[in-house]
N, C-alpha and C. Protein backbone atom coordinates (compact mmCIF):
# COMPACT_ATOMS: atom_id res chain seq x y z
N UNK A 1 -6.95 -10.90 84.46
CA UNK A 1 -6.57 -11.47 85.73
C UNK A 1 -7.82 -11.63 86.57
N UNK A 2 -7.93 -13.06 87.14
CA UNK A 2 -9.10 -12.81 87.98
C UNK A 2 -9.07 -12.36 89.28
N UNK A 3 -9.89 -12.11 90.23
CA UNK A 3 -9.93 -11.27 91.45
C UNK A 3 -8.76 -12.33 92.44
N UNK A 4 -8.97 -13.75 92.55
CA UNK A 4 -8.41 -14.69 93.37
C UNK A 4 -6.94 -14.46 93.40
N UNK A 5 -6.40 -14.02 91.66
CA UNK A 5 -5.14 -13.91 91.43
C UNK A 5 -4.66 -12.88 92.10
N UNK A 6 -5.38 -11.60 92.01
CA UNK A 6 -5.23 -10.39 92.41
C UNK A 6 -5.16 -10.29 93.97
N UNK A 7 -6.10 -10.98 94.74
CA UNK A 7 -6.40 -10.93 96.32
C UNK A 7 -4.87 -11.19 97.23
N UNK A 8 -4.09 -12.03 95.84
CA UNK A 8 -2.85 -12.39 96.55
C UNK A 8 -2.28 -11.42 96.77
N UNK A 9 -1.85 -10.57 96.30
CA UNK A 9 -0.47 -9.40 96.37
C UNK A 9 -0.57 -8.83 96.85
N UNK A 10 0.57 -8.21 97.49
CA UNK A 10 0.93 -7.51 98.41
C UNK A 10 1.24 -5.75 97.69
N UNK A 11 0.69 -4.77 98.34
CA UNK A 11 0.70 -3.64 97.73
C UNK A 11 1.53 -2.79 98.22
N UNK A 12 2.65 -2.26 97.57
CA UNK A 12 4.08 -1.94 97.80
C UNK A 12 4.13 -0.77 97.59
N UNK A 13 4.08 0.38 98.41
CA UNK A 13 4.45 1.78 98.18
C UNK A 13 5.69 2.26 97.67
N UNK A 14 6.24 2.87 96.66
CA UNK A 14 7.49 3.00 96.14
C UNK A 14 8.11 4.29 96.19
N UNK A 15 7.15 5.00 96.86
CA UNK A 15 7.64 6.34 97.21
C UNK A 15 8.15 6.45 99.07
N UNK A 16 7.88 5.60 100.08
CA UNK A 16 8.13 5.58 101.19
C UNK A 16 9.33 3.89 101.10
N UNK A 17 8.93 3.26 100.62
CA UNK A 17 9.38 1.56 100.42
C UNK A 17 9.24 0.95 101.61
N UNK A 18 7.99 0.66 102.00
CA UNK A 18 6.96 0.27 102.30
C UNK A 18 5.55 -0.47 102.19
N UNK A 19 5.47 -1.82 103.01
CA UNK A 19 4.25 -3.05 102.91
C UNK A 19 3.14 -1.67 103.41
N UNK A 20 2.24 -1.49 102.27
CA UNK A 20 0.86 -0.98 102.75
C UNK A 20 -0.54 -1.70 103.13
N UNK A 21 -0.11 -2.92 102.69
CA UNK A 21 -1.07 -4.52 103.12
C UNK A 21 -1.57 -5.43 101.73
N UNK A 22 -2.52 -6.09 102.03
CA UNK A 22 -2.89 -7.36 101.19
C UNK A 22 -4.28 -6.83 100.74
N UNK A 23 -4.23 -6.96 98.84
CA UNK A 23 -4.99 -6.47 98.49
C UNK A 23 -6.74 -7.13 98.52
N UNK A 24 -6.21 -8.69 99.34
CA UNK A 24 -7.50 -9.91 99.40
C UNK A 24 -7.93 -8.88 100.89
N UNK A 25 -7.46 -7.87 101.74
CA UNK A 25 -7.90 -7.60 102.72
C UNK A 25 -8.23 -6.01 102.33
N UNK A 26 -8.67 -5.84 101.29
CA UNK A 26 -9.06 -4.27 101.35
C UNK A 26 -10.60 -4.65 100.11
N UNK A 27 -11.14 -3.71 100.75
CA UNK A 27 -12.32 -2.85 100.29
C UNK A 27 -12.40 -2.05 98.88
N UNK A 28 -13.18 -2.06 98.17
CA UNK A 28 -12.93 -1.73 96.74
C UNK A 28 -14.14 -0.26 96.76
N UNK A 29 -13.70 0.69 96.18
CA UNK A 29 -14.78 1.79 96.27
C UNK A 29 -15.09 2.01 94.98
N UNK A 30 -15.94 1.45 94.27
CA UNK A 30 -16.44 1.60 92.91
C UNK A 30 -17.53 2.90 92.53
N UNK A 31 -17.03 3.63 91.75
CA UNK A 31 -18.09 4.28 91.12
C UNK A 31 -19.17 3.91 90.82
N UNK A 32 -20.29 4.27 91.08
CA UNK A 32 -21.68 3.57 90.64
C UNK A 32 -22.43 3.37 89.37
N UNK A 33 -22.01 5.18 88.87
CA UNK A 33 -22.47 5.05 87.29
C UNK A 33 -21.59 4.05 86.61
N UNK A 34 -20.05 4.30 86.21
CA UNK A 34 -19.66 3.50 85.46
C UNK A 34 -19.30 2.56 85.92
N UNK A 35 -19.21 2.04 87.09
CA UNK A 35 -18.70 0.41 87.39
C UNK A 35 -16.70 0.03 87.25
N UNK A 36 -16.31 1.49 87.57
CA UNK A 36 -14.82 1.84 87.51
C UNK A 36 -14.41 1.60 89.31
N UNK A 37 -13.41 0.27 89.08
CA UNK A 37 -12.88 1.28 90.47
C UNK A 37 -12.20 2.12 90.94
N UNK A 38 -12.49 2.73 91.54
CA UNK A 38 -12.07 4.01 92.14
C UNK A 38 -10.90 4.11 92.99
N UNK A 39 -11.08 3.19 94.33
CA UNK A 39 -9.39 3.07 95.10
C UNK A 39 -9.62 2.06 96.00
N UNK A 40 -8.89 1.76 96.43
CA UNK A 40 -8.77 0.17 97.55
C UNK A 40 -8.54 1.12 98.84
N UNK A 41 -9.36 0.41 99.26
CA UNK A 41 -9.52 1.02 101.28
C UNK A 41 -9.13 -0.25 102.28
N UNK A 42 -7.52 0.41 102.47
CA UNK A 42 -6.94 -1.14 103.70
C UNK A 42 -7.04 -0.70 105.10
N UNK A 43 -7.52 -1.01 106.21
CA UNK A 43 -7.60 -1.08 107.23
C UNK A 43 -5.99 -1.01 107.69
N UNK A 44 -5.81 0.21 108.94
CA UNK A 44 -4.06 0.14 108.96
C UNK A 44 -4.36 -0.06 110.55
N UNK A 45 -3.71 -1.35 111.16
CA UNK A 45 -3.62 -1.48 112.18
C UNK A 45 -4.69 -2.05 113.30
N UNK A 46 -4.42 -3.03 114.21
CA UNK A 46 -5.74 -3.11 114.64
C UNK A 46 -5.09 -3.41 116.10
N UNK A 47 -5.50 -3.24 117.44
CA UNK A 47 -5.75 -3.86 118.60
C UNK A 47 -6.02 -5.07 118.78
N UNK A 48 -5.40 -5.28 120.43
CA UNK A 48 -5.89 -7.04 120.59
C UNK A 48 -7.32 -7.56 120.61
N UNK A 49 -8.22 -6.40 120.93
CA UNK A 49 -9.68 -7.00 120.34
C UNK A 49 -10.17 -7.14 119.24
N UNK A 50 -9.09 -6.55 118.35
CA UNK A 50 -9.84 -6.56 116.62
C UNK A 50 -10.63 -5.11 116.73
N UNK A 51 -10.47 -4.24 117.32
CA UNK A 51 -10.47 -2.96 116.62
C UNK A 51 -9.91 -2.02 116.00
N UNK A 52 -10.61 -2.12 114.75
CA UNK A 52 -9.66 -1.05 113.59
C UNK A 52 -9.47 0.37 114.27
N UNK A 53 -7.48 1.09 113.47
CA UNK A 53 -7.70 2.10 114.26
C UNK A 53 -7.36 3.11 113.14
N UNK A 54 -7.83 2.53 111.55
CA UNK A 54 -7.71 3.76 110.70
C UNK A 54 -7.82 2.96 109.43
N UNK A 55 -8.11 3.91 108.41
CA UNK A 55 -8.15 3.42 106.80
C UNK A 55 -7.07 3.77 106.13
N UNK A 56 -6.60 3.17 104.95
CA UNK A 56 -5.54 4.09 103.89
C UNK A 56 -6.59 4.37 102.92
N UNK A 57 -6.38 4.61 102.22
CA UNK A 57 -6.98 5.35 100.82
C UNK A 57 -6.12 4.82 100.02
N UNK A 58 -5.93 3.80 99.04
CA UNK A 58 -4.82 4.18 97.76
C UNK A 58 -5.81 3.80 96.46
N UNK A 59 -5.71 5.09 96.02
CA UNK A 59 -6.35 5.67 94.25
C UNK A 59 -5.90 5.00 93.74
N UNK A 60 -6.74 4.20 92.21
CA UNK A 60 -6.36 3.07 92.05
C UNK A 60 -5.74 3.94 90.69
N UNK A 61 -5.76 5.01 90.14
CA UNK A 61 -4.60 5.04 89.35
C UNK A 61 -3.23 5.46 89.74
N UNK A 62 -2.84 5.38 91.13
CA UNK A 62 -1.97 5.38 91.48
C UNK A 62 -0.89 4.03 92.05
N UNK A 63 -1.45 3.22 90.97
CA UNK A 63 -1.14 1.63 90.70
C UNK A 63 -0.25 1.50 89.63
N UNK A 64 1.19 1.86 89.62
CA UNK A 64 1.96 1.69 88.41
C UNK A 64 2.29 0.23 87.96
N UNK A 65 2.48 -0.69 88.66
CA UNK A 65 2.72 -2.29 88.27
C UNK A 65 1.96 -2.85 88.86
N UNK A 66 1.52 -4.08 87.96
CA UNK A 66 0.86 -5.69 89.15
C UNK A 66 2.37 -6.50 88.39
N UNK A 67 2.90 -6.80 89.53
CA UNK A 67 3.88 -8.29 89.24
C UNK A 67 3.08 -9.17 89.64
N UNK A 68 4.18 -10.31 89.52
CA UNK A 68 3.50 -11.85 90.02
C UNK A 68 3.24 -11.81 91.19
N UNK A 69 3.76 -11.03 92.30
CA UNK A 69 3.67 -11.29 93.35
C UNK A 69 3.33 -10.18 94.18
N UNK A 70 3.28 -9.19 94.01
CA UNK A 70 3.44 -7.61 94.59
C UNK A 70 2.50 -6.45 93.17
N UNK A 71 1.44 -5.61 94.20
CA UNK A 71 1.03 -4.61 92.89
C UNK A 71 1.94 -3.35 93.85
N UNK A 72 2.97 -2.16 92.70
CA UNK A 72 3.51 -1.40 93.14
C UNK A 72 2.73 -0.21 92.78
N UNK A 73 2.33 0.99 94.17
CA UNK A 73 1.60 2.00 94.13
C UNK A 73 2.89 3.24 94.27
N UNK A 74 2.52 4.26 93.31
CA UNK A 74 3.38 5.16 93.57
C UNK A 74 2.43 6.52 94.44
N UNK A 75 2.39 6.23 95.72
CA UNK A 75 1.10 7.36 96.28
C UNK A 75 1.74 9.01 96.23
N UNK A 76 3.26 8.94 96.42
CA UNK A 76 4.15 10.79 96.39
C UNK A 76 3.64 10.31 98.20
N UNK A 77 3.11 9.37 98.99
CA UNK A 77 2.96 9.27 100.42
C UNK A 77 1.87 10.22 100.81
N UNK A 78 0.70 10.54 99.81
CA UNK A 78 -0.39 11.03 99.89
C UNK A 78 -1.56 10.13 100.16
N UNK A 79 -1.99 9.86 101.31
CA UNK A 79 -2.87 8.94 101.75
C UNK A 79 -4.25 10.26 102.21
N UNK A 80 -5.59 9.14 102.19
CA UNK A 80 -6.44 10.18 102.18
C UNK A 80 -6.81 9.58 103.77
């Protein structure tokens, strides 16, 4: 799958059932030695000036499905 395909979906918590955001709007934290990623960092919430007012954390093996349209995360609602 390429990244463009991926940027689309929407990342679906299945333990709260809950929109945690759009994966084209999060941050990727890659390991350096091996070039693994590690977890997607979404910005939660922002003000009318565009200031962020927090990060999620979701571990990327805590990614049980990519559908066509939605990747479903099972977090247990453990955010870092």
């Amino acid at each position: 799958m390429r990244w463009s395909e991926f940027a689309e979906k929407e990342l679906i918590d299945v333990s709260g059932g809950e929109r945690i955001g759009s994966v084209g709007q999060a941050d990727l934290l890659i390991d350096p030695q091996t070039g693994e990623i590690y977890s997607l960092l979404l910005t939660v919430g922002s003000s009318w000036f565009g200031k962020k007012q927090g990060t999620r954390e979701v571990i990327w093996n805590h990614i049980k499905k990519i559908g066509p349209e939605m990747v479903i995360v099972d977090s247990g609602n453990k955010y870092r």
